[in-house]
N, C-alpha and C. Protein backbone atom coordinates (compact mmCIF):
# COMPACT_ATOMS: atom_id res chain seq x y z
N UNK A 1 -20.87 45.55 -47.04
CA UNK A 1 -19.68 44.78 -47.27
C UNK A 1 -19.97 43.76 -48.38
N UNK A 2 -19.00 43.91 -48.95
CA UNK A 2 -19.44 42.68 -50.60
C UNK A 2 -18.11 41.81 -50.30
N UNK A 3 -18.55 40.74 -49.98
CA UNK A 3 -17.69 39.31 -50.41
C UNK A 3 -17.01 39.09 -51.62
N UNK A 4 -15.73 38.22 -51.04
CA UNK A 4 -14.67 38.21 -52.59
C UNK A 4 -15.49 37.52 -53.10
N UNK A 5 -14.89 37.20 -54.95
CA UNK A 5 -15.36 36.72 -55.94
C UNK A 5 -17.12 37.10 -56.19
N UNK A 6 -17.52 38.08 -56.06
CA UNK A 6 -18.68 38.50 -56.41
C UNK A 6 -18.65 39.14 -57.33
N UNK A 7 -19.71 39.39 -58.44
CA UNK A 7 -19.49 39.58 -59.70
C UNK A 7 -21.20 40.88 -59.69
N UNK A 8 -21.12 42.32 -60.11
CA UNK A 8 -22.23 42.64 -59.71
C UNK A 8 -22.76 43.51 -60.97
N UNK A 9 -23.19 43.65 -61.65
CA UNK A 9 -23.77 43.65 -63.18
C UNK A 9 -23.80 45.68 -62.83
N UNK A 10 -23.88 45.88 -63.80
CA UNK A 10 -24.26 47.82 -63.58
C UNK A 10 -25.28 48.01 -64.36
N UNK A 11 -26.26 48.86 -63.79
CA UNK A 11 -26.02 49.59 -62.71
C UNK A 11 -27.16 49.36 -61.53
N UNK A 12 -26.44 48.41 -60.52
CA UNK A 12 -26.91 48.27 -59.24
C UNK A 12 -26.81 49.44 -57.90
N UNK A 13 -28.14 48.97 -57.40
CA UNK A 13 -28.20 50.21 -56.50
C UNK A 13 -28.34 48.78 -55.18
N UNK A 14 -26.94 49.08 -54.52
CA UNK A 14 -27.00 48.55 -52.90
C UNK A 14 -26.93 48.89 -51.72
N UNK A 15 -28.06 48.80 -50.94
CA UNK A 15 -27.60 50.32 -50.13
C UNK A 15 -27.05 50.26 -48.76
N UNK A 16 -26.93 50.89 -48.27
CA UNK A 16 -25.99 51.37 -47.14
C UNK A 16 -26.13 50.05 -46.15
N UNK A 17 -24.86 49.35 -45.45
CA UNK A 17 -24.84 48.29 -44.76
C UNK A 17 -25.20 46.98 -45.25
N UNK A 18 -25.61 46.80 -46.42
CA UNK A 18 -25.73 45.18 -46.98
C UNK A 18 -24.35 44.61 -46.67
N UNK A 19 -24.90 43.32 -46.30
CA UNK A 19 -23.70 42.66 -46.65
C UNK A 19 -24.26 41.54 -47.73
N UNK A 20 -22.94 40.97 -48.32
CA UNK A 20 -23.18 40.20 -49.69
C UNK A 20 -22.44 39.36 -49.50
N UNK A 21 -22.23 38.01 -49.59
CA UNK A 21 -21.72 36.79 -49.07
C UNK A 21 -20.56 37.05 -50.62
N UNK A 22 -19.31 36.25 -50.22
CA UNK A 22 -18.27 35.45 -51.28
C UNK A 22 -19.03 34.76 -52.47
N UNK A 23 -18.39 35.14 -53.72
CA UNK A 23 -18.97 34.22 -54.70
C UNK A 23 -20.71 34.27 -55.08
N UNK A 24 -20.88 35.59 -54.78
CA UNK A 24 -22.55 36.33 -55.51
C UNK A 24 -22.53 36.57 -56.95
N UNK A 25 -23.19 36.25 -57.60
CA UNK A 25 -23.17 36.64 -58.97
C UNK A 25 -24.84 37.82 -58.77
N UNK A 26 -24.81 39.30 -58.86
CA UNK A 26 -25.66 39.65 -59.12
C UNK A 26 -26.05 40.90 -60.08
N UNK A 27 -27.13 40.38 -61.17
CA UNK A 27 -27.59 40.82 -62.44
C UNK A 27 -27.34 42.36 -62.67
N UNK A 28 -27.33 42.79 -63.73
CA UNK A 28 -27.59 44.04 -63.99
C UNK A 28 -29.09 44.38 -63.45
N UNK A 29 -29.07 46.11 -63.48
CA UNK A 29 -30.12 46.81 -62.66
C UNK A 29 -30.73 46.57 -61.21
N UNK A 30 -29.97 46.00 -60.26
CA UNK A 30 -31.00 45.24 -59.70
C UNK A 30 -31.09 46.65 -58.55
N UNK A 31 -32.17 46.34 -57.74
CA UNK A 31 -31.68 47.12 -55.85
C UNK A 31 -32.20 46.81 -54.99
N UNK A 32 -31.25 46.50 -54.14
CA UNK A 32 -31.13 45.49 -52.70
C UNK A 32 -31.18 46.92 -51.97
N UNK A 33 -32.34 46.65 -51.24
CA UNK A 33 -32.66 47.66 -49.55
C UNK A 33 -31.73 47.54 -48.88
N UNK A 34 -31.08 48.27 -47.92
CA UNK A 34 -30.34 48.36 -46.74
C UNK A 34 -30.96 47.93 -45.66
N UNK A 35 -30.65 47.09 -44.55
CA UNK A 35 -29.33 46.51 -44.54
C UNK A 35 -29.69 45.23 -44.87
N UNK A 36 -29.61 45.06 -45.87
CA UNK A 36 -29.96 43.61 -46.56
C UNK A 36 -28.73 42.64 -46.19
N UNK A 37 -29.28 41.45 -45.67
CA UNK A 37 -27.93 39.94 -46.39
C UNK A 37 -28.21 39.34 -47.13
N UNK A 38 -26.95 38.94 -47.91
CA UNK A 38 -27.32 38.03 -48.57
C UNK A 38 -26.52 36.70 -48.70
N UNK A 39 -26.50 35.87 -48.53
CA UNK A 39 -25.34 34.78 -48.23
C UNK A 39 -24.69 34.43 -49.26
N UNK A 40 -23.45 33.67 -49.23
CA UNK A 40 -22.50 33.37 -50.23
C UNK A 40 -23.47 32.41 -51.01
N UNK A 41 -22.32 32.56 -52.60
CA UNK A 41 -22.93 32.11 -53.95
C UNK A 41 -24.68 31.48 -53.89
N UNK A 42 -24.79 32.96 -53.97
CA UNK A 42 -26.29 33.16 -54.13
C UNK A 42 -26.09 33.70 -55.79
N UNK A 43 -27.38 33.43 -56.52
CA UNK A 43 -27.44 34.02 -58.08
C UNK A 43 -28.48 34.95 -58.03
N UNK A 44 -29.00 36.23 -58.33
CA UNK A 44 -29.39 37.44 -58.26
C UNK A 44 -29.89 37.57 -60.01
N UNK A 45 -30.68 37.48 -60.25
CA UNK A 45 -31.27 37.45 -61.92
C UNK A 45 -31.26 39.28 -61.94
N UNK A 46 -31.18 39.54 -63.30
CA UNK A 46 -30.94 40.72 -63.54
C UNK A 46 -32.95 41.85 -63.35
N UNK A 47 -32.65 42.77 -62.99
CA UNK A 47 -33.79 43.59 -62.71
C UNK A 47 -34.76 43.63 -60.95
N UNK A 48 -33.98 42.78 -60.39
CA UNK A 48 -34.83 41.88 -59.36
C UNK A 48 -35.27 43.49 -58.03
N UNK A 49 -35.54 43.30 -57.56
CA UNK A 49 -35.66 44.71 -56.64
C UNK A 49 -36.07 43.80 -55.49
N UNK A 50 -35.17 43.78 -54.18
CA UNK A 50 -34.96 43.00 -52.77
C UNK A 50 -35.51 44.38 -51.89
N UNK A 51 -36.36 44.34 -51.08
CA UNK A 51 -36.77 45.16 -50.06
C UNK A 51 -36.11 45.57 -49.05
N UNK A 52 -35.88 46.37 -48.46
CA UNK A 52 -35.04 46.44 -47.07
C UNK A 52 -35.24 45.05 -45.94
N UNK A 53 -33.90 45.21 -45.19
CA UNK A 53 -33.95 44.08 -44.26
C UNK A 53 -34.29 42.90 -44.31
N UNK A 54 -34.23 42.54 -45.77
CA UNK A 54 -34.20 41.24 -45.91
C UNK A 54 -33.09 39.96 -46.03
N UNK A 55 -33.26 38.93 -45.38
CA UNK A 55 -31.90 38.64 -45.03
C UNK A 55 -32.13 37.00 -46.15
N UNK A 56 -31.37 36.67 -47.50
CA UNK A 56 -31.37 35.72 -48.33
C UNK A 56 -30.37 34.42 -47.93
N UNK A 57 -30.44 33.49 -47.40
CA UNK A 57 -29.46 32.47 -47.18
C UNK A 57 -28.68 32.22 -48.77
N UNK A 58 -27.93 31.21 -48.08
CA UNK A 58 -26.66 30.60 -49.03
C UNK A 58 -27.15 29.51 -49.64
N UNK A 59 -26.80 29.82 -51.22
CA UNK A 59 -26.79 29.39 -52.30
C UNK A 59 -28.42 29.45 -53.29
N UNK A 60 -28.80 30.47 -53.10
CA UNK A 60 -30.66 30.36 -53.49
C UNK A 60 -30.00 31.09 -55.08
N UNK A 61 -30.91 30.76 -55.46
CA UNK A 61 -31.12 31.40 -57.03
C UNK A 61 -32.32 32.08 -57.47
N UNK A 62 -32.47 33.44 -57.17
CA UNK A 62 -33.78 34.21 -57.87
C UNK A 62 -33.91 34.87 -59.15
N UNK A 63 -34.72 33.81 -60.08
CA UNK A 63 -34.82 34.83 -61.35
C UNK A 63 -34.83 36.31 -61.84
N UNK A 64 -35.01 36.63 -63.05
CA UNK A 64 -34.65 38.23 -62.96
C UNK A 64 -35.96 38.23 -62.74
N UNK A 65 -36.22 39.34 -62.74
CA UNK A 65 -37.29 40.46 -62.71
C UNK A 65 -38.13 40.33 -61.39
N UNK A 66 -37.51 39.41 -60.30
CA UNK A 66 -38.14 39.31 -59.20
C UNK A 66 -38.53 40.59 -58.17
N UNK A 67 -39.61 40.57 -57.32
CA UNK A 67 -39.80 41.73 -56.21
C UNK A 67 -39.52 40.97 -55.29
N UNK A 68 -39.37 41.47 -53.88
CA UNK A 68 -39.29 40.60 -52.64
C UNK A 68 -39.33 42.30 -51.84
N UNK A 69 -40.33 41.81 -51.12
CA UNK A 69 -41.21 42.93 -50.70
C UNK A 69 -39.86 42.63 -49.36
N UNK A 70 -39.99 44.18 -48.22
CA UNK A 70 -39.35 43.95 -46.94
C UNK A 70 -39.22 43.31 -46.04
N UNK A 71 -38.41 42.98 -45.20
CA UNK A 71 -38.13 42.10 -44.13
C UNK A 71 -38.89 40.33 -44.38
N UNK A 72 -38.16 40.16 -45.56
CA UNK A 72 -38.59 39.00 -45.59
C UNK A 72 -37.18 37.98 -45.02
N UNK A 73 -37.49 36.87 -44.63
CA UNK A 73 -36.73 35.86 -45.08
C UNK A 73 -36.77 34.89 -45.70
N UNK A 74 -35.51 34.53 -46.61
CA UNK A 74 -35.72 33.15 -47.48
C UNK A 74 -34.31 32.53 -46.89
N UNK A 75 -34.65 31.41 -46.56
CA UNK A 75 -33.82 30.43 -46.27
C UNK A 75 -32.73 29.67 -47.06
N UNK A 76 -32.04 29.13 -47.35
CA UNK A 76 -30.70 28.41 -47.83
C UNK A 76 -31.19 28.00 -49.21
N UNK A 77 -30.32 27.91 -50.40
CA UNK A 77 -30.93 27.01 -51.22
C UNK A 77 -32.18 26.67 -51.45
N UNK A 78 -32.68 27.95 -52.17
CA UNK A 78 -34.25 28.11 -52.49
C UNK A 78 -33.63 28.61 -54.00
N UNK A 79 -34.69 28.07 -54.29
CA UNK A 79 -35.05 28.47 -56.05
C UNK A 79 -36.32 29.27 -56.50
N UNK A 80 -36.22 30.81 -56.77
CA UNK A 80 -37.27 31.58 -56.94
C UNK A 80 -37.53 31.93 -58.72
N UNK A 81 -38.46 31.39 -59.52
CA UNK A 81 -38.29 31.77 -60.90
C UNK A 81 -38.37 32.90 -61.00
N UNK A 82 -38.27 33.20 -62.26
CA UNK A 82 -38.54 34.69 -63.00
C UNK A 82 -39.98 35.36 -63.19
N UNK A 83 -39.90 37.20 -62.52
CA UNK A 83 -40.77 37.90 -62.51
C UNK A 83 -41.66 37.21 -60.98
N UNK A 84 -41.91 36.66 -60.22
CA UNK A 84 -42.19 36.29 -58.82
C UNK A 84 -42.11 37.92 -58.19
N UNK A 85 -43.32 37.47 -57.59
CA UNK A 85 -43.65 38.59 -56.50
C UNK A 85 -43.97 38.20 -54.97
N UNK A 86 -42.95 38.77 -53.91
CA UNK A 86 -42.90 38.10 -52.67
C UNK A 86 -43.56 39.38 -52.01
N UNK A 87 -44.29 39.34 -51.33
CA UNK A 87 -44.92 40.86 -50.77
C UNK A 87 -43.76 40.60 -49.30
N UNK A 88 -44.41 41.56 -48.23
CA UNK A 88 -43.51 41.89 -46.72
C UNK A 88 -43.42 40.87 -46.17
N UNK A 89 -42.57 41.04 -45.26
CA UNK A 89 -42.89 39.70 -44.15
C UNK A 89 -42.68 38.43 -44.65
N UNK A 90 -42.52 37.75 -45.18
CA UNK A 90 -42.65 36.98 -45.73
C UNK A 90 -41.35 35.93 -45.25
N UNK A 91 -41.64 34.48 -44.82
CA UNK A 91 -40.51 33.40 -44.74
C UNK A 91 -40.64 32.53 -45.50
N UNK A 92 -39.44 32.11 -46.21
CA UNK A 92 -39.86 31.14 -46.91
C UNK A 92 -38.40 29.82 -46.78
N UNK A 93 -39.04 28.72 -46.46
CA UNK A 93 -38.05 27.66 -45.79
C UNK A 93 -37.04 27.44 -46.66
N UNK A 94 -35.93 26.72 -46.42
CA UNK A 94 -34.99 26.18 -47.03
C UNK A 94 -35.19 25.57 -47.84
N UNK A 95 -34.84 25.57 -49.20
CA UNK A 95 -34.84 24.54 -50.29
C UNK A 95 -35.91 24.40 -50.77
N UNK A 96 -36.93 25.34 -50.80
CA UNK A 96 -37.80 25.57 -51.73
C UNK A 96 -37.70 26.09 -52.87
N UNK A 97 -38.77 26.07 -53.56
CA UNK A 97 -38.88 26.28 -55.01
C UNK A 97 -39.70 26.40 -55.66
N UNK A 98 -40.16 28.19 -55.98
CA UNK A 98 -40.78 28.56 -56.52
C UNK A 98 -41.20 29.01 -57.85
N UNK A 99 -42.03 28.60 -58.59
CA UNK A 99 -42.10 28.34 -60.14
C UNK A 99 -42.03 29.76 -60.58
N UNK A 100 -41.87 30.60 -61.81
CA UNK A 100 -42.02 31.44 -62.25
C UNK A 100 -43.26 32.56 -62.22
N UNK A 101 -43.56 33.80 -62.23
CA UNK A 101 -44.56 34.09 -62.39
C UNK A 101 -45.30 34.31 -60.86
N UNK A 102 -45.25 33.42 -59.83
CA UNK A 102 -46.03 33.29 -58.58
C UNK A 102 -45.94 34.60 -57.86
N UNK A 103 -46.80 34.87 -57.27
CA UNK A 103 -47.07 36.10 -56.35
C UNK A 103 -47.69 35.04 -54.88
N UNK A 104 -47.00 35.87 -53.98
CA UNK A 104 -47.16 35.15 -52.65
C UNK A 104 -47.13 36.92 -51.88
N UNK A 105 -48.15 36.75 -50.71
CA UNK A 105 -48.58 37.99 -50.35
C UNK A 105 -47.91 38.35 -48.53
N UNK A 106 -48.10 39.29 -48.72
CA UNK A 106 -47.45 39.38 -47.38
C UNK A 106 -47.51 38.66 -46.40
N UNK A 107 -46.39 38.73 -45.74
CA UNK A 107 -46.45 37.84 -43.84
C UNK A 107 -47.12 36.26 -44.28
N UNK A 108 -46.71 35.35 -45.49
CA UNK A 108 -46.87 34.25 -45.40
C UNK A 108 -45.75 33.52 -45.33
N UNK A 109 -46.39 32.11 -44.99
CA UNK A 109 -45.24 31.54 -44.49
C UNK A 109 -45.18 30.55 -45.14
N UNK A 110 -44.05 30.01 -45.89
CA UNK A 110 -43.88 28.70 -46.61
C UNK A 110 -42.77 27.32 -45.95
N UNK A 111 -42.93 26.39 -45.93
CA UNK A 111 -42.24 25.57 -45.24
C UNK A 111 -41.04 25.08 -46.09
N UNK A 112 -40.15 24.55 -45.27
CA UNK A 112 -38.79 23.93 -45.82
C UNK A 112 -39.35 23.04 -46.70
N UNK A 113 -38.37 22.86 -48.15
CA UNK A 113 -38.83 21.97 -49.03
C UNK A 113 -40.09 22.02 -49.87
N UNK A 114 -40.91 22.94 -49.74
CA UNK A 114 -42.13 23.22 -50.42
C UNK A 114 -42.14 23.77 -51.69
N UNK A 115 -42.61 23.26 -52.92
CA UNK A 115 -42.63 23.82 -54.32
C UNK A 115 -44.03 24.94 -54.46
N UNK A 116 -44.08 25.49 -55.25
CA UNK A 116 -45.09 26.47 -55.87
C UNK A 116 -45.30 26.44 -57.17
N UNK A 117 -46.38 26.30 -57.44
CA UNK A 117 -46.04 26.56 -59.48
C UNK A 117 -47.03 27.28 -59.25
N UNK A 118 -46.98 28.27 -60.86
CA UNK A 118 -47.84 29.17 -60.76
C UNK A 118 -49.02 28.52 -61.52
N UNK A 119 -50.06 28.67 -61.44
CA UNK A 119 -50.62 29.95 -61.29
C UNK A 119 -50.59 30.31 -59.49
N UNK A 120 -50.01 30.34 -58.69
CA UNK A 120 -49.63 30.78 -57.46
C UNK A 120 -50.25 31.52 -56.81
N UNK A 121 -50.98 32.10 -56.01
CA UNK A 121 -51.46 33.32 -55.63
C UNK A 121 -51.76 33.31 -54.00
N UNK A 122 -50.52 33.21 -53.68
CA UNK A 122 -50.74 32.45 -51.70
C UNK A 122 -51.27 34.37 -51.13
N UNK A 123 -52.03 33.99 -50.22
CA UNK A 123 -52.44 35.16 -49.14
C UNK A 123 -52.17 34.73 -48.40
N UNK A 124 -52.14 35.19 -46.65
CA UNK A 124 -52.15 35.16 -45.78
C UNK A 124 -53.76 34.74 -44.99
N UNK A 125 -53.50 34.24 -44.20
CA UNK A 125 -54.98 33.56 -43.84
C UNK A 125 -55.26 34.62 -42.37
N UNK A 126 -56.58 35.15 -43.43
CA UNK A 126 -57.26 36.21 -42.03
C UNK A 126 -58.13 35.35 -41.23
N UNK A 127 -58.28 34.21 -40.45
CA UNK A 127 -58.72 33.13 -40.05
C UNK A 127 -58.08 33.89 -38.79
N UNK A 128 -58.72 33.30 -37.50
CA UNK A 128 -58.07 33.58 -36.15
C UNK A 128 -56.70 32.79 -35.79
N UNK A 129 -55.44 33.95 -35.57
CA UNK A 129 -54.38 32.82 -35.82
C UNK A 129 -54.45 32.11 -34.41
N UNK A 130 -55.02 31.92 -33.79
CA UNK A 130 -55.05 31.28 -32.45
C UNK A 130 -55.71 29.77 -32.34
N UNK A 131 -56.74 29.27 -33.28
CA UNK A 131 -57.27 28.61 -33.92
C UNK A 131 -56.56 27.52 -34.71
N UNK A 132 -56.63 26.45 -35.07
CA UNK A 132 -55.64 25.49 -35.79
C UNK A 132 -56.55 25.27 -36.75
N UNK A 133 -56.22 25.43 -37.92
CA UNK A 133 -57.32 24.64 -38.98
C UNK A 133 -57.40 23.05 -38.80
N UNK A 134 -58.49 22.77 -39.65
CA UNK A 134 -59.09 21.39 -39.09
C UNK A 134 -58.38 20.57 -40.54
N UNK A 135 -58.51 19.27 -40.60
CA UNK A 135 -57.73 18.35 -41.18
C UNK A 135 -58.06 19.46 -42.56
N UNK A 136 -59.31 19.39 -42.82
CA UNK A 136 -60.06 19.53 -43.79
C UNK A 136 -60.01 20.45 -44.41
N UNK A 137 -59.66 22.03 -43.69
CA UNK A 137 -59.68 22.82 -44.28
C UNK A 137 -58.05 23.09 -44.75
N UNK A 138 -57.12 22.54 -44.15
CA UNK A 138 -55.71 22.42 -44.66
C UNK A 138 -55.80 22.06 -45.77
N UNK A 139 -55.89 20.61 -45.94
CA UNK A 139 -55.80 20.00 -47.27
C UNK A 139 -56.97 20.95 -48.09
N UNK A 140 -57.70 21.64 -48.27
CA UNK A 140 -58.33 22.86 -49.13
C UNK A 140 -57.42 23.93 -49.21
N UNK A 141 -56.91 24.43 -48.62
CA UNK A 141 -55.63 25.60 -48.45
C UNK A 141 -54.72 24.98 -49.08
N UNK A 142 -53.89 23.87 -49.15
CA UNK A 142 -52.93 23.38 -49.72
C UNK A 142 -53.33 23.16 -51.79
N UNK A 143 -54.31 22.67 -51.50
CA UNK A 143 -55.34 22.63 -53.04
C UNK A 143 -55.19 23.44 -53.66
N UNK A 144 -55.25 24.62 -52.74
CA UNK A 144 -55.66 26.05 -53.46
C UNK A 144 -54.45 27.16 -53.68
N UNK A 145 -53.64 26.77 -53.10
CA UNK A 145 -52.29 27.55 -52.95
C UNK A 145 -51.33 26.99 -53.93
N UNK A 146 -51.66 25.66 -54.38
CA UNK A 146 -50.51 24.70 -54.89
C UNK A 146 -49.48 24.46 -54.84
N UNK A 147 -49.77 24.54 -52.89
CA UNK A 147 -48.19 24.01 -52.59
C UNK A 147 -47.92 23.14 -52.18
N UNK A 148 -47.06 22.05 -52.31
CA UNK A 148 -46.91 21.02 -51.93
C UNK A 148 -45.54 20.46 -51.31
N UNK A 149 -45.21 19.56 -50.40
CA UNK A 149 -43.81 19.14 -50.00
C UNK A 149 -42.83 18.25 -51.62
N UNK A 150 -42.08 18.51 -51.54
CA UNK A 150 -41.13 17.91 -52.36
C UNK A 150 -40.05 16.58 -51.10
N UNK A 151 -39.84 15.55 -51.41
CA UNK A 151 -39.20 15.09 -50.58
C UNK A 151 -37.26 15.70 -50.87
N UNK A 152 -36.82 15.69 -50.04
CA UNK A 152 -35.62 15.99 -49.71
C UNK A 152 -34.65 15.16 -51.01
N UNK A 153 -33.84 16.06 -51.69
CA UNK A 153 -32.73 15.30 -52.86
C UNK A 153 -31.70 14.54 -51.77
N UNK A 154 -31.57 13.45 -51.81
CA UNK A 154 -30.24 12.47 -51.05
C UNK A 154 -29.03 13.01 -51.72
């Protein structure tokens, strides 16, 4: 189902059961997996390729040439630059914002409000997930990932 005022560039491949929120602007070439969502006035950069079952909140903006590997979620009003690579699994919080270029790897998890610049290269931590990292080794993971909180726009 495609929402009024959506605008969808050719030649897009969308497949069977997406739904697409009111007021989508999305690029030439792109293809969105089935049964993808995607929420109203969201911006879709041209070339981008969305994985199956991935569900995009309302109002995010992903540059062109983006991947977003399957069953991910991205939350409300996120900003993804151009050419970004999101592997599977993947959540990524509300109102983040990810710099251009970044590759983030499967089944990670990014928090509400969190920026990325590239040079980017988040993995998933094969660490025992049962285990809490210690002050110490966070703030090294955070170092190394370069991600950081942004405080909230008033």
């Amino acid at each position: 189902m495609i929402g009024r005022s959506c605008v969808i560039g050719a030649p897009c491949v969308i497949g069977p059961s997406c739904v697409i929120g009111s007021s989508c602007v999305i690029g030439r070439s792109c293809v969105i997996g089935a049964p993808c969502v995607i929420g109203p006035s969201c911006v879709i950069g041209s070339s981008c390729v969305i994985g199956r079952s991935c569900v995009i909140g309302a109002s995010c903006v992903i540059g062109p040439s983006c991947v977003i590997g399957s069953s991910c979620v991205i939350g409300p009003s996120c900003v993804i630059g151009s050419s970004c690579v999101i592997g599977r699994s993947c959540v990524i919080g509300a109102s983040c914002v990810i710099g251009p270029s970044c590759v983030i790897g499967p089944s990670c998890v990014i928090g509400a409000s969190a920026a990325a610049t590239p040079p980017v290269r988040a993995i998933p931590s094969t660490t025992n997930p049962r285990r809490t990292p210690s002050d110490r080794e966070f703030i090294s993971i955070m170092a190394w990932c370069q991600i950081v909180l942004v405080p909230p726009i008033p």
